[in-house]
Protein backbone atom coordinates (compact mmCIF):
# COMPACT_ATOMS: atom_id res chain seq x y z
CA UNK A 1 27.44 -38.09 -59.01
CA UNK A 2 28.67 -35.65 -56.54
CA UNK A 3 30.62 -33.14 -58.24
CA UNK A 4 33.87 -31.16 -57.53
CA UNK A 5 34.19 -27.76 -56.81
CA UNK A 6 37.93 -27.19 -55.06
CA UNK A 7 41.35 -28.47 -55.36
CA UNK A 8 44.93 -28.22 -53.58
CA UNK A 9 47.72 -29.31 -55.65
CA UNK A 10 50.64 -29.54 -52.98
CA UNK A 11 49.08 -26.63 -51.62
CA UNK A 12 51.86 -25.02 -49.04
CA UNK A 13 50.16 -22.11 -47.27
CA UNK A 14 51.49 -19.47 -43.78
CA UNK A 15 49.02 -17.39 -42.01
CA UNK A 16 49.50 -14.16 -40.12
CA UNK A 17 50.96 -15.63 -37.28
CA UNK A 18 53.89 -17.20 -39.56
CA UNK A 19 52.02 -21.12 -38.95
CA UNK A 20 52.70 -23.29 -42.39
CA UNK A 21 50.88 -25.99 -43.70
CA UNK A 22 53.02 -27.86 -46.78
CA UNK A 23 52.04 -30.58 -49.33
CA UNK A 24 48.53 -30.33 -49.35
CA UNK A 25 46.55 -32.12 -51.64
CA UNK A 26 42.98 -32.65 -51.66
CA UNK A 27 39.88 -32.70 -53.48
CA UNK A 28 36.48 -31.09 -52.62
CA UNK A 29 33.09 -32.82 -53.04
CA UNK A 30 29.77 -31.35 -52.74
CA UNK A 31 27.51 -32.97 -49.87
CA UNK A 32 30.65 -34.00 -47.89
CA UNK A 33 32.41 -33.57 -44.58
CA UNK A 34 35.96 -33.12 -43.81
CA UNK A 35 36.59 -33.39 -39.83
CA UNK A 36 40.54 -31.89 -39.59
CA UNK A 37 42.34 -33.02 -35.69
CA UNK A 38 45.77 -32.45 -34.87
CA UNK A 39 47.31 -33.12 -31.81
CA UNK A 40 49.84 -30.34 -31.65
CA UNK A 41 47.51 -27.58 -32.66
CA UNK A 42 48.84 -27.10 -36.26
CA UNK A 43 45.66 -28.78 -37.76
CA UNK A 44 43.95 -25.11 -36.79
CA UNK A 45 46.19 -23.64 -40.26
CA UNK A 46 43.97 -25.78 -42.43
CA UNK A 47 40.74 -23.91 -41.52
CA UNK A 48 42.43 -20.52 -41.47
CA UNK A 49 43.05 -21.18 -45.23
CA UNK A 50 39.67 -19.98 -45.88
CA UNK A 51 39.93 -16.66 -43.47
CA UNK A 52 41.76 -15.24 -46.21
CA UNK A 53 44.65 -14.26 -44.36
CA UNK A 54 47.18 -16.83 -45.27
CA UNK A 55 49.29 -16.43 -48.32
CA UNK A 56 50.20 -19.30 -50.71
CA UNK A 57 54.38 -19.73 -50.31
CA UNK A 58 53.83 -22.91 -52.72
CA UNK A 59 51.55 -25.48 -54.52
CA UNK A 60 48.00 -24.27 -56.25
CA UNK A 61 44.14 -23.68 -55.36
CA UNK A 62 41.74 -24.75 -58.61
CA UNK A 63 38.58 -23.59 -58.64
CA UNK A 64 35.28 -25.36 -59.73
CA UNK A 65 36.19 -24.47 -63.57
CA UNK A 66 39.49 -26.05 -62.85
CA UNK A 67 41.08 -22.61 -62.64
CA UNK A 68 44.27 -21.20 -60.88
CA UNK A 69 43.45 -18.92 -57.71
CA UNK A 70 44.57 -17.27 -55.17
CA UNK A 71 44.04 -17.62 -51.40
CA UNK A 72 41.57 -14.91 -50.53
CA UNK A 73 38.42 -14.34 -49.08
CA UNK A 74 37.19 -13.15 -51.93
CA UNK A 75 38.03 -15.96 -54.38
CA UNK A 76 36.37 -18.52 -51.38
CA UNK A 77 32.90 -16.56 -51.56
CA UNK A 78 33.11 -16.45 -55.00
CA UNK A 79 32.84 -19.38 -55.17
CA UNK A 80 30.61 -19.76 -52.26
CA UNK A 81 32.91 -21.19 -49.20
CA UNK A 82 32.11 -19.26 -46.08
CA UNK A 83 34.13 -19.41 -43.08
CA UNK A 84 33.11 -19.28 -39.58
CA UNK A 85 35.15 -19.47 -36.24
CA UNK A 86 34.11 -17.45 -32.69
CA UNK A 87 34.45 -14.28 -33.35
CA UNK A 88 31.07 -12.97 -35.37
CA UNK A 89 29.91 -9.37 -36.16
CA UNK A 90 26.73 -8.06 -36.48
CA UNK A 91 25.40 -5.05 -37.01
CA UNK A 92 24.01 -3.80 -33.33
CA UNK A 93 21.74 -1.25 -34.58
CA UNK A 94 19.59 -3.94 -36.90
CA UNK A 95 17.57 -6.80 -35.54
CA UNK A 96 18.25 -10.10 -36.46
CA UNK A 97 15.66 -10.03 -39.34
CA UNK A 98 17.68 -7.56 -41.06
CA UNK A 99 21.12 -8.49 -39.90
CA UNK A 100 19.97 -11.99 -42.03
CA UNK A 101 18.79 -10.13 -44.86
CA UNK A 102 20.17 -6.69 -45.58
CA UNK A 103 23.54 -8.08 -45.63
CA UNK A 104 23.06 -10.43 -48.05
CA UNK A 105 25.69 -10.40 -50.85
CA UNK A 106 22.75 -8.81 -53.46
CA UNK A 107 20.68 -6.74 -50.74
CA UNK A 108 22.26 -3.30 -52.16
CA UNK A 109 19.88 -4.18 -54.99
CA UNK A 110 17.12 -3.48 -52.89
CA UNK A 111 14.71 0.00 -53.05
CA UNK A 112 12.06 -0.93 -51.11
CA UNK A 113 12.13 -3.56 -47.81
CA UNK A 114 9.24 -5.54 -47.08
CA UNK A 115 9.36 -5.08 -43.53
CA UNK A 116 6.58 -8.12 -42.77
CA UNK A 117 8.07 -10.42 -45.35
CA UNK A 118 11.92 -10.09 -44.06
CA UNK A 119 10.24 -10.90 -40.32
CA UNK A 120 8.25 -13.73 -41.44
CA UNK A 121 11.09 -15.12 -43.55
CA UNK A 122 13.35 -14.47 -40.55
CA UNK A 123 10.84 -16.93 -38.54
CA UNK A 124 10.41 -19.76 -41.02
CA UNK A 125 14.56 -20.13 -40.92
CA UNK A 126 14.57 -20.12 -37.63
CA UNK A 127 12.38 -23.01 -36.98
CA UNK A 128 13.92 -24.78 -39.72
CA UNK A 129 16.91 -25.13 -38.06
CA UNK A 130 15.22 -24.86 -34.32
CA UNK A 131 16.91 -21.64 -33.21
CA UNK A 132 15.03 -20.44 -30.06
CA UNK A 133 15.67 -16.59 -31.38
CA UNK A 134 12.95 -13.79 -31.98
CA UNK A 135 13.38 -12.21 -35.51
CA UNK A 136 12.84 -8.21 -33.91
CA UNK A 137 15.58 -9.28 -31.38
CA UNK A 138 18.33 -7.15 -31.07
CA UNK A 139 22.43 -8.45 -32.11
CA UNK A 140 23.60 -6.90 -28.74
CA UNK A 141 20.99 -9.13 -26.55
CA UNK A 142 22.52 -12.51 -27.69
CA UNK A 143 25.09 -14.54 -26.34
CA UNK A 144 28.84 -15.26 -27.78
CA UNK A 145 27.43 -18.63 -29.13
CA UNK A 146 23.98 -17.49 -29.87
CA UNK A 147 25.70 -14.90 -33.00
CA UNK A 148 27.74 -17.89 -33.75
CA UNK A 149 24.53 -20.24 -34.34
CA UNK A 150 22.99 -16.96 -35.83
CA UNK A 151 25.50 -16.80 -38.18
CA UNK A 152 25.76 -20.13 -39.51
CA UNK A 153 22.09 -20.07 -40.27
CA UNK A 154 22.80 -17.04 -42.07
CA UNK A 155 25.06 -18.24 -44.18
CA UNK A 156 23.47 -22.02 -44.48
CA UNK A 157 20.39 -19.69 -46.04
CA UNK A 158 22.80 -18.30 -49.12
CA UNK A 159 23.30 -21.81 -50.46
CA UNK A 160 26.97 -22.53 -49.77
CA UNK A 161 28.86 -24.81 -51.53
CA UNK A 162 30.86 -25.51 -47.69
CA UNK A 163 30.88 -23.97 -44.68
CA UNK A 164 34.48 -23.96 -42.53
CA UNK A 165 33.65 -24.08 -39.10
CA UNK A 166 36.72 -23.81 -36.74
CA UNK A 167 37.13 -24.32 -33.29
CA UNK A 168 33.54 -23.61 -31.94
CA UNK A 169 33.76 -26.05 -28.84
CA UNK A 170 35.98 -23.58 -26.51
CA UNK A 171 33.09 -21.24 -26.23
CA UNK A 172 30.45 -23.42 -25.72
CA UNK A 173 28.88 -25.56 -22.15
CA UNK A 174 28.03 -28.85 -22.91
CA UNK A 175 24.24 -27.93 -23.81
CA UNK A 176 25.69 -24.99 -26.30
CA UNK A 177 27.48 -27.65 -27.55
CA UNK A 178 24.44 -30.11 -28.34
CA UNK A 179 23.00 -26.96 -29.77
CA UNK A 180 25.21 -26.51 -32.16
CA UNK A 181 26.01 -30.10 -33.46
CA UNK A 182 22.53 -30.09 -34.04
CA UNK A 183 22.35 -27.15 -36.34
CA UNK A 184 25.51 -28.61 -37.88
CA UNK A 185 23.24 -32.03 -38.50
CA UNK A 186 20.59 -30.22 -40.12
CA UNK A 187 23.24 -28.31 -42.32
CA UNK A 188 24.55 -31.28 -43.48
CA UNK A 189 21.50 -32.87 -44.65
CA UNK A 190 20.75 -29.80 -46.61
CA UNK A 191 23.18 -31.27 -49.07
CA UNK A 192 26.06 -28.40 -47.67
CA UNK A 193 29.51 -29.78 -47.40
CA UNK A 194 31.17 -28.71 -44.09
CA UNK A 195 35.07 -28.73 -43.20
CA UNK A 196 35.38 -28.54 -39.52
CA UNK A 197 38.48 -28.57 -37.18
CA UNK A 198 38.51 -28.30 -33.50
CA UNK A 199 40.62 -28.83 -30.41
CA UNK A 200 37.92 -31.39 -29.11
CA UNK A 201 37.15 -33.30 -32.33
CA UNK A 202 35.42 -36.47 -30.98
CA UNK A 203 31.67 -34.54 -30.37
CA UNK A 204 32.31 -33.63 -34.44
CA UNK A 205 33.19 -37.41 -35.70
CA UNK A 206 29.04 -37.97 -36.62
CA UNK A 207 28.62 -35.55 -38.88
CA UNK A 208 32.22 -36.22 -41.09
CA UNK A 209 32.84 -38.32 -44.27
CA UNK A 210 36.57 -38.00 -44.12
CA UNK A 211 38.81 -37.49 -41.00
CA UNK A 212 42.36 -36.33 -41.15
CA UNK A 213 45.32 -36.27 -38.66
CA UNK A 214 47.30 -33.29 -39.07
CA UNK A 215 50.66 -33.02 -36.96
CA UNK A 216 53.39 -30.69 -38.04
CA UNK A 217 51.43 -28.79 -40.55
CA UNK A 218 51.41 -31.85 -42.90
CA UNK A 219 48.08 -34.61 -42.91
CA UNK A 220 49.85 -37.70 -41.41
CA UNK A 221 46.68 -40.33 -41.71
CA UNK A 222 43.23 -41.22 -42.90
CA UNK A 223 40.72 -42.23 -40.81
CA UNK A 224 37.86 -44.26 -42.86
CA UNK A 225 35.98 -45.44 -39.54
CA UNK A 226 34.54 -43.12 -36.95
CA UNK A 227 35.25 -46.10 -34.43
CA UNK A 228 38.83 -46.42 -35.15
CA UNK A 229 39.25 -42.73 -34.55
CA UNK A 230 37.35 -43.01 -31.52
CA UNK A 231 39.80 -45.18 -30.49
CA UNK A 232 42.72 -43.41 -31.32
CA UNK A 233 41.86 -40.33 -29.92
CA UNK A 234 40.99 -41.85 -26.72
CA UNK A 235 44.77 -43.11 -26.77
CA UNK A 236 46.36 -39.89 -27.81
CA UNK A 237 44.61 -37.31 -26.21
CA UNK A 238 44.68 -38.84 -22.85
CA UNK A 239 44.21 -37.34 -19.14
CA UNK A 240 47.13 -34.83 -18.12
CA UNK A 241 50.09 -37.37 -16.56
CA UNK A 242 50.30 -37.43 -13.29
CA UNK A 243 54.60 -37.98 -13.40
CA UNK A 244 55.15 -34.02 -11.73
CA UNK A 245 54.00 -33.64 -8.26
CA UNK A 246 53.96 -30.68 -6.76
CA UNK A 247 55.54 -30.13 -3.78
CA UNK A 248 53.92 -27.48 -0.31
CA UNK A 249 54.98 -24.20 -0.82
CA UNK A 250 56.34 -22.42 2.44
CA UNK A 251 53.78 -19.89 2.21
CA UNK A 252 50.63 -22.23 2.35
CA UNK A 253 51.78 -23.28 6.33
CA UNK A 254 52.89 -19.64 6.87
CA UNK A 255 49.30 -18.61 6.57
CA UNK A 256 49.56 -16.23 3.54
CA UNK A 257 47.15 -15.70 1.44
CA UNK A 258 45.20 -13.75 -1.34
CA UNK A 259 40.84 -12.68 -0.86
CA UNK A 260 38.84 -11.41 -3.86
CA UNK A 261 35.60 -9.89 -3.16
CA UNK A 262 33.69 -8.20 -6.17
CA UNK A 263 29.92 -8.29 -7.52
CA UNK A 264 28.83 -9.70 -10.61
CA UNK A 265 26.70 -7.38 -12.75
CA UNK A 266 23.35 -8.80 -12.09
CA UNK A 267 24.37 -8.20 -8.36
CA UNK A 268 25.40 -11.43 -7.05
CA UNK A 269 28.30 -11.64 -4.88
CA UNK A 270 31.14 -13.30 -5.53
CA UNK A 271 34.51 -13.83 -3.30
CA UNK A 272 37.16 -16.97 -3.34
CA UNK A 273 40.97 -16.97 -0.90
CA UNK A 274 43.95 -18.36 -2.73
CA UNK A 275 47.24 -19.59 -1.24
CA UNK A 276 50.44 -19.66 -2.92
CA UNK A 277 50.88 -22.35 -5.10
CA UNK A 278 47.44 -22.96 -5.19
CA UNK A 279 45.79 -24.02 -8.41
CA UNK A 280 41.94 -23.33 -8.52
CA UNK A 281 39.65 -23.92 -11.46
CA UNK A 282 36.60 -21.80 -11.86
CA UNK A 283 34.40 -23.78 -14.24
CA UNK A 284 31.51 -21.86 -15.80
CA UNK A 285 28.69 -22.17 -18.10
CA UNK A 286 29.55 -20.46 -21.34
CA UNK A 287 31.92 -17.81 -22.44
CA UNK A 288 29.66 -14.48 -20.60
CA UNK A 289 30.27 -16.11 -17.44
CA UNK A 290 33.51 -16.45 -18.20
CA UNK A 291 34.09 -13.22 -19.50
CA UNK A 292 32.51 -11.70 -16.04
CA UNK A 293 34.49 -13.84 -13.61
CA UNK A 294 37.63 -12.54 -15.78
CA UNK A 295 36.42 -8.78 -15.65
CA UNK A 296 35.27 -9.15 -12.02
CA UNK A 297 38.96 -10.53 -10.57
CA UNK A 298 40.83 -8.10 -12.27
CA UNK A 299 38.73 -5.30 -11.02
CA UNK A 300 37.17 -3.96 -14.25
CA UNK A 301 33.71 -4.18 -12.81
CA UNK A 302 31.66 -1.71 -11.49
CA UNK A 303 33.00 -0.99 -8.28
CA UNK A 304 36.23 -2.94 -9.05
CA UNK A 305 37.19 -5.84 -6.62
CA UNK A 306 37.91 -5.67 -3.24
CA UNK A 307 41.76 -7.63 -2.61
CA UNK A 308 42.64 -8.21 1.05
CA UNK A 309 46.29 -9.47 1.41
CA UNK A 310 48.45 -9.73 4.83
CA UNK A 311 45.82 -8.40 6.30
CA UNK A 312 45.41 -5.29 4.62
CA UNK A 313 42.48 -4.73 2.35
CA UNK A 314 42.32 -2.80 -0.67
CA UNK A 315 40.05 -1.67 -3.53
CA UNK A 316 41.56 -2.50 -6.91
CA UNK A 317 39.76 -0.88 -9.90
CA UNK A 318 42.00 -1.82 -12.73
CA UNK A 319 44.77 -4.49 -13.68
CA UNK A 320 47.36 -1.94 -13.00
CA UNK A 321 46.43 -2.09 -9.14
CA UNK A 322 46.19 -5.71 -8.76
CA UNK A 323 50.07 -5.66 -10.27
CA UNK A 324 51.53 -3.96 -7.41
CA UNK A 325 50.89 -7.32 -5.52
CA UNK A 326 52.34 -9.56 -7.84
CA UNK A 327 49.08 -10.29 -9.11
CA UNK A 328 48.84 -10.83 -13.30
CA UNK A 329 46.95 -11.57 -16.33
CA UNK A 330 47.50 -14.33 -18.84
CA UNK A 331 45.46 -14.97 -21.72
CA UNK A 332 44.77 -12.41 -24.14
CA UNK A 333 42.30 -12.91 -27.24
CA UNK A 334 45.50 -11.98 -29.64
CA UNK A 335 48.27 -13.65 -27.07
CA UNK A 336 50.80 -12.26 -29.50
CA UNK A 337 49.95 -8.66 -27.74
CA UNK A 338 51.61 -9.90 -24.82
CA UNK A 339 54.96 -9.87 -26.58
CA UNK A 340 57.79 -7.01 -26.79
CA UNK A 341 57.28 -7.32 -30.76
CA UNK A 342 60.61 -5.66 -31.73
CA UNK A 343 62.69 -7.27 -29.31
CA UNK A 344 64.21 -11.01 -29.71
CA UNK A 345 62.69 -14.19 -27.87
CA UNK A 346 65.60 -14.03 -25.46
CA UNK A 347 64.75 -10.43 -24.46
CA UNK A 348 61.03 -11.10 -24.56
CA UNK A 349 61.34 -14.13 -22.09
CA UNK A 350 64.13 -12.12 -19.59
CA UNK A 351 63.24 -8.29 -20.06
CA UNK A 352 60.11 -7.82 -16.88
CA UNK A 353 62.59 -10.01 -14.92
CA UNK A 354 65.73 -7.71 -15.95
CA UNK A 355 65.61 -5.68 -12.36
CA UNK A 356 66.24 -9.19 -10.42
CA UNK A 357 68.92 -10.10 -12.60
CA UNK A 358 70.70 -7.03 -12.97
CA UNK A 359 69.91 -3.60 -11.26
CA UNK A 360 72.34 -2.01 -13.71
CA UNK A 361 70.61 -3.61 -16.59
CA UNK A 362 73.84 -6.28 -17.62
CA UNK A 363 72.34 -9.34 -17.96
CA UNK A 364 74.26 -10.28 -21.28
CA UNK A 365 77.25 -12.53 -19.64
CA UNK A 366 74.81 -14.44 -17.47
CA UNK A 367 72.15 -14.92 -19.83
CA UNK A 368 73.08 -18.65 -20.94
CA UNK A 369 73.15 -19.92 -17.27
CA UNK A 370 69.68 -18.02 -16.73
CA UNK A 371 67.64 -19.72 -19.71
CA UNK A 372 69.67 -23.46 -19.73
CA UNK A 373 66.91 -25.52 -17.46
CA UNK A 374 64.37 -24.43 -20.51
CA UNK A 375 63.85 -26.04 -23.13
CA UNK A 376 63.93 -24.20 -26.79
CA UNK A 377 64.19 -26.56 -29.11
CA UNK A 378 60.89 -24.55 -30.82
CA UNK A 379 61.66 -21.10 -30.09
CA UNK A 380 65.62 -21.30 -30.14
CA UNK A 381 67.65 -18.95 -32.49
CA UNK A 382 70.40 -16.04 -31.30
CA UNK A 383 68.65 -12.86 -32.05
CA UNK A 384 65.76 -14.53 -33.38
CA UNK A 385 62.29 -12.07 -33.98
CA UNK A 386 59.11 -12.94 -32.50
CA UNK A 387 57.04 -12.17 -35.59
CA UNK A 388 58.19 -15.46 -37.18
CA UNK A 389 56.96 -17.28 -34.07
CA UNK A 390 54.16 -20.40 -34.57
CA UNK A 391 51.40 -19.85 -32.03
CA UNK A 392 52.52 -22.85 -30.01
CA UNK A 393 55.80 -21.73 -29.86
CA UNK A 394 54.35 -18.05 -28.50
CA UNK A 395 52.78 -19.51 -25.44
CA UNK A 396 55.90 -21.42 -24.55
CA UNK A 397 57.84 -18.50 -24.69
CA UNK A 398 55.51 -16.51 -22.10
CA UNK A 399 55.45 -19.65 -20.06
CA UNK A 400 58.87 -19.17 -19.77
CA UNK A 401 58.66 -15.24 -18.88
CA UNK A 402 56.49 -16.37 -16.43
CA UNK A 403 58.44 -19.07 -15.15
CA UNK A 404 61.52 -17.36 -14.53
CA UNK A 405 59.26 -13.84 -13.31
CA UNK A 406 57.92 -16.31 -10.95
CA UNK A 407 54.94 -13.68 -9.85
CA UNK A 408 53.02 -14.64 -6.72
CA UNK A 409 49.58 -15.15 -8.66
CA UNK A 410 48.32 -15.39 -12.36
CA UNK A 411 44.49 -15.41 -13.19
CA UNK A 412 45.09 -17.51 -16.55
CA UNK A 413 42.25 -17.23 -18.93
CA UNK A 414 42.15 -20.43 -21.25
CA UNK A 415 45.87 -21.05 -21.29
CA UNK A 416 44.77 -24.95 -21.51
CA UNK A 417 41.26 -24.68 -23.14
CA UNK A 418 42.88 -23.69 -26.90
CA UNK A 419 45.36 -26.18 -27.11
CA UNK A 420 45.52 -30.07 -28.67
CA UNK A 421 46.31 -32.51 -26.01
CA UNK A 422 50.17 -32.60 -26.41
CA UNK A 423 50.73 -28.79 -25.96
CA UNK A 424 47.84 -29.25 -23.04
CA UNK A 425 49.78 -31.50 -21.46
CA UNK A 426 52.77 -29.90 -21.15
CA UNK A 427 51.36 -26.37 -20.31
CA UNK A 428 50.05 -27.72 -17.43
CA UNK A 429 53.19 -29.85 -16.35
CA UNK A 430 54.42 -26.51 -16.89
CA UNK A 431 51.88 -25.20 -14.79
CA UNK A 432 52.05 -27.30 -11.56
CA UNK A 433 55.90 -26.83 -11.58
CA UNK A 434 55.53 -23.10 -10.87
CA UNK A 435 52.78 -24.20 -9.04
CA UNK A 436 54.97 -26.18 -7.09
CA UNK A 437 57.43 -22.99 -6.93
CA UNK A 438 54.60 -21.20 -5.34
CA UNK A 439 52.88 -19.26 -7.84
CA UNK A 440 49.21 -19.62 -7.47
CA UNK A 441 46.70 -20.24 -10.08
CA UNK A 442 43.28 -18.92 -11.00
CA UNK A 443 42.24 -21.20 -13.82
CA UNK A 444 39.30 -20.22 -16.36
CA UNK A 445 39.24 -23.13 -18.36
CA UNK A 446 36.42 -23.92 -20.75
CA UNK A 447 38.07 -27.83 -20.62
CA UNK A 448 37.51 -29.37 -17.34
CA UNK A 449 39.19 -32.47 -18.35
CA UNK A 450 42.60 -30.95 -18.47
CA UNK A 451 42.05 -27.96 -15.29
CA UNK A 452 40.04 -30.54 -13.32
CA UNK A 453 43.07 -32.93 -13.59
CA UNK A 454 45.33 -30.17 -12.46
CA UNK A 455 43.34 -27.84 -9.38
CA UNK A 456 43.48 -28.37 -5.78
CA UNK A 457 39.99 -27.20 -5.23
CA UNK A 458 37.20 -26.37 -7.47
CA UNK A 459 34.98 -23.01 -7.37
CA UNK A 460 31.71 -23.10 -8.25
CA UNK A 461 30.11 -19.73 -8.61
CA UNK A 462 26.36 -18.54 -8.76
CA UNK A 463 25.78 -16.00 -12.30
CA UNK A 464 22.52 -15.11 -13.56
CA UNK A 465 20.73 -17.23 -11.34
CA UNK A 466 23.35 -20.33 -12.67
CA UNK A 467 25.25 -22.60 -9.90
């Protein structure tokens, strides 16, 4: 009889970016799966229950003794739920051998280290679960997804009760991706109940016992077939709608254009044109080569990146530079540290335009006829504060800034790859109608589907010997 060791009794949780999930009620079973989806991105609040970060604004957590608790980190590894997502830290100065063992919850209790046994130890996990790794290794030699597989061997080696993995799939090519569903498989039959969520659910369906819809931060249906939510998910999350069509913009025929020329670090070269309202996808095979294409346009390279425009050609070591020609980033990690924090989502959306509007800085009377073609039924409120701002509702409000800014190019980093397909489906609507205003686009997606759909012309590029 599988027994329980968790319980939410109309369990209403917010994290630290002010996203609630209400009326929760479940009941945790050793040896079984919970796969969480969610259409409009909310189902992400469920696994950041166990980050500790989210406070309890109503309802109750028991524990295995069928306790009271609060939601904290360390209540959940008390009682031996371990969370996981893509960002992982090691300790750079240990190999993996010790990163595995010395930080072990009990490894203060240690005098002496048997330096053979910890190696050898190291080596017998790692074949259990097939990880192609070397125990002497260094942290800093391994890949974004490598630390993640790393660490959920790590933590599948203390015993869990469950492991929370969320939203791996972003930061992983498709053979990353086999990678880790295997390591998930062998975790599972271990006897080690997982709860998983992710923006691209159906590669997860195999290894869950119960999947749950979640839209508008409350569980909305049950699937008890992996076929029927096959199905459904197929419906729901179709291909980006092809109802917007973007019109030529004046500059294309006018022969204007943008050329990036910079070196990768291993020394190949790299070098792409872009015409306004151009959309280009740059598809690459993991998140390093992302990361480097990212670095490498922006000029934070060595050497920086060489930017020819109207015939003039320029070397542009920073960000800064590549601003002075209209030429932005979108995408941070933390995309709330693109926002004016203290200032309202009125003035966050109009303030880097406020020199068009208004040289004198009186924007006030006209500010209603400004923001009426935009929609803010999520982010509307007079005065209203960013900090109590969903995530969603974040990136539509620096769509709009960039919308109305209207700059002549934006290298957007995963602006489609972290959403559920509604919110992916309008961001890019939104994206081919600024498109279609003559912004251009430089798109590094990790989800073809959606910047495939979306691109006029795809750029393959050659990294570490990879085409």
């Amino acid at each position: 009889m599988k027994r329980e060791f968790l319980r939410f009794y109309e369990l209403s949780v917010r994290n630290k970016y002010q996203e609630q999930i209400t009326g929760l009620n479940m009941v945790f079973f050793e040896q079984e799966s919970y796969l969480f989806c969610s259409l409009d991105h909310t189902g992400r609040s469920v696994a950041e229950i166990f980050n500790g970060d989210s406070r309890i604004v109503g309802g109750q957590i028991f524990d295995s003794e069928g306790m009271p608790s609060e939601c904290t980190e360390a209540f959940f590894q008390r009682e031996r739920v371990y969370y996981v997502d893509s960002h992982v830290r090691f300790m750079n100065s240990l190999n993996l051998a010790e990163n595995i063992f010395l930080l072990r919850p009990n490894s203060l209790k240690k005098v002496r280290l048997n330096q053979k046994a910890v190696l050898l130890r190291t080596q017998e996990l790692f074949a259990r679960y097939g990880l192609p790794l070397r125990p002497e290794q260094k942290v800093e030699s391994l890949r974004a997804i490598d630390k993640v597989l790393l660490q959920l061997v790590r933590l599948a080696d203390l015993r869990p009760r469950m492991l929370v993995v969320n939203n791996l799939s972003f930061i992983c090519n498709q053979e990353d991706q086999e990678r880790l569903l295997k390591i998930l498989g062998k975790i599972r039959e271990a006897g080690i109940s997982m709860l998983i969520y992710d923006s691209n659910p159906k590669g997860f369906a195999s290894l869950a016992d119960h999947i749950l819809l979640v839209k508008k931060g409350r569980i909305i249906k049950k699937f008890f077939e992996r076929e029927t939510f096959q199905s459904y998910w197929e419906c729901s999350a179709g291909p980006v709608p092809e109802g917007i069509e973007k019109k030529e913009p004046a500059g294309k025929a006018d022969g204007e254009y943008f050329r990036f020329s910079w070196h990768f670090p291993d020394g190949k070269p790299c070098s792409f044109e872009i015409h306004p309202g151009e959309i280009l996808y740059f598809p690459s095979n993991g998140w390093e080569h992302q990361q480097a294409l990212c670095r490498g346009m922006m000029g934070l390279g060595e050497g920086g990146v060489a930017l020819e425009a109207n015939g003039r050609r320029t070397v542009c070591k920073r960000p800064d530079a590549l601003q002075k020609y209209n030429i932005f980033f979108w995408g941070k990690e933390r995309i709330e540290d693109e926002l004016f924090p203290n200032m309202s989502v009125t003035d966050n959306i109009l303030m880097p335009s406020l020199k068009r509007i208004s040289r004198l800085g009186f924007y006030r009377p006209g500010e209603r006829f400004i923001l009426q073609d935009m929609d803010f039924s999520e982010i509307s409120g007079e005065g209203r504060q960013t900090g109590s701002l969903t995530d969603e509702a974040v990136w539509k409000l620096l769509c709009y800034r960039w919308k109305l800014y209207h700059p002549k190019m934006l290298i957007a980093y995963n602006v489609l790859s972290r959403f559920d397909p509604e919110m992916k489906r309008w961001m890019a609507g939104q994206l081919l109608q600024m498109a279609g205003r003559g912004t251009a686009f430089a798109l590094l997606e990790t989800a073809d589907d959606a910047a495939g759909s979306i691109a006029d012309r795809v750029i393959c590029t050659r990294w570490q010997g990879v085409d």
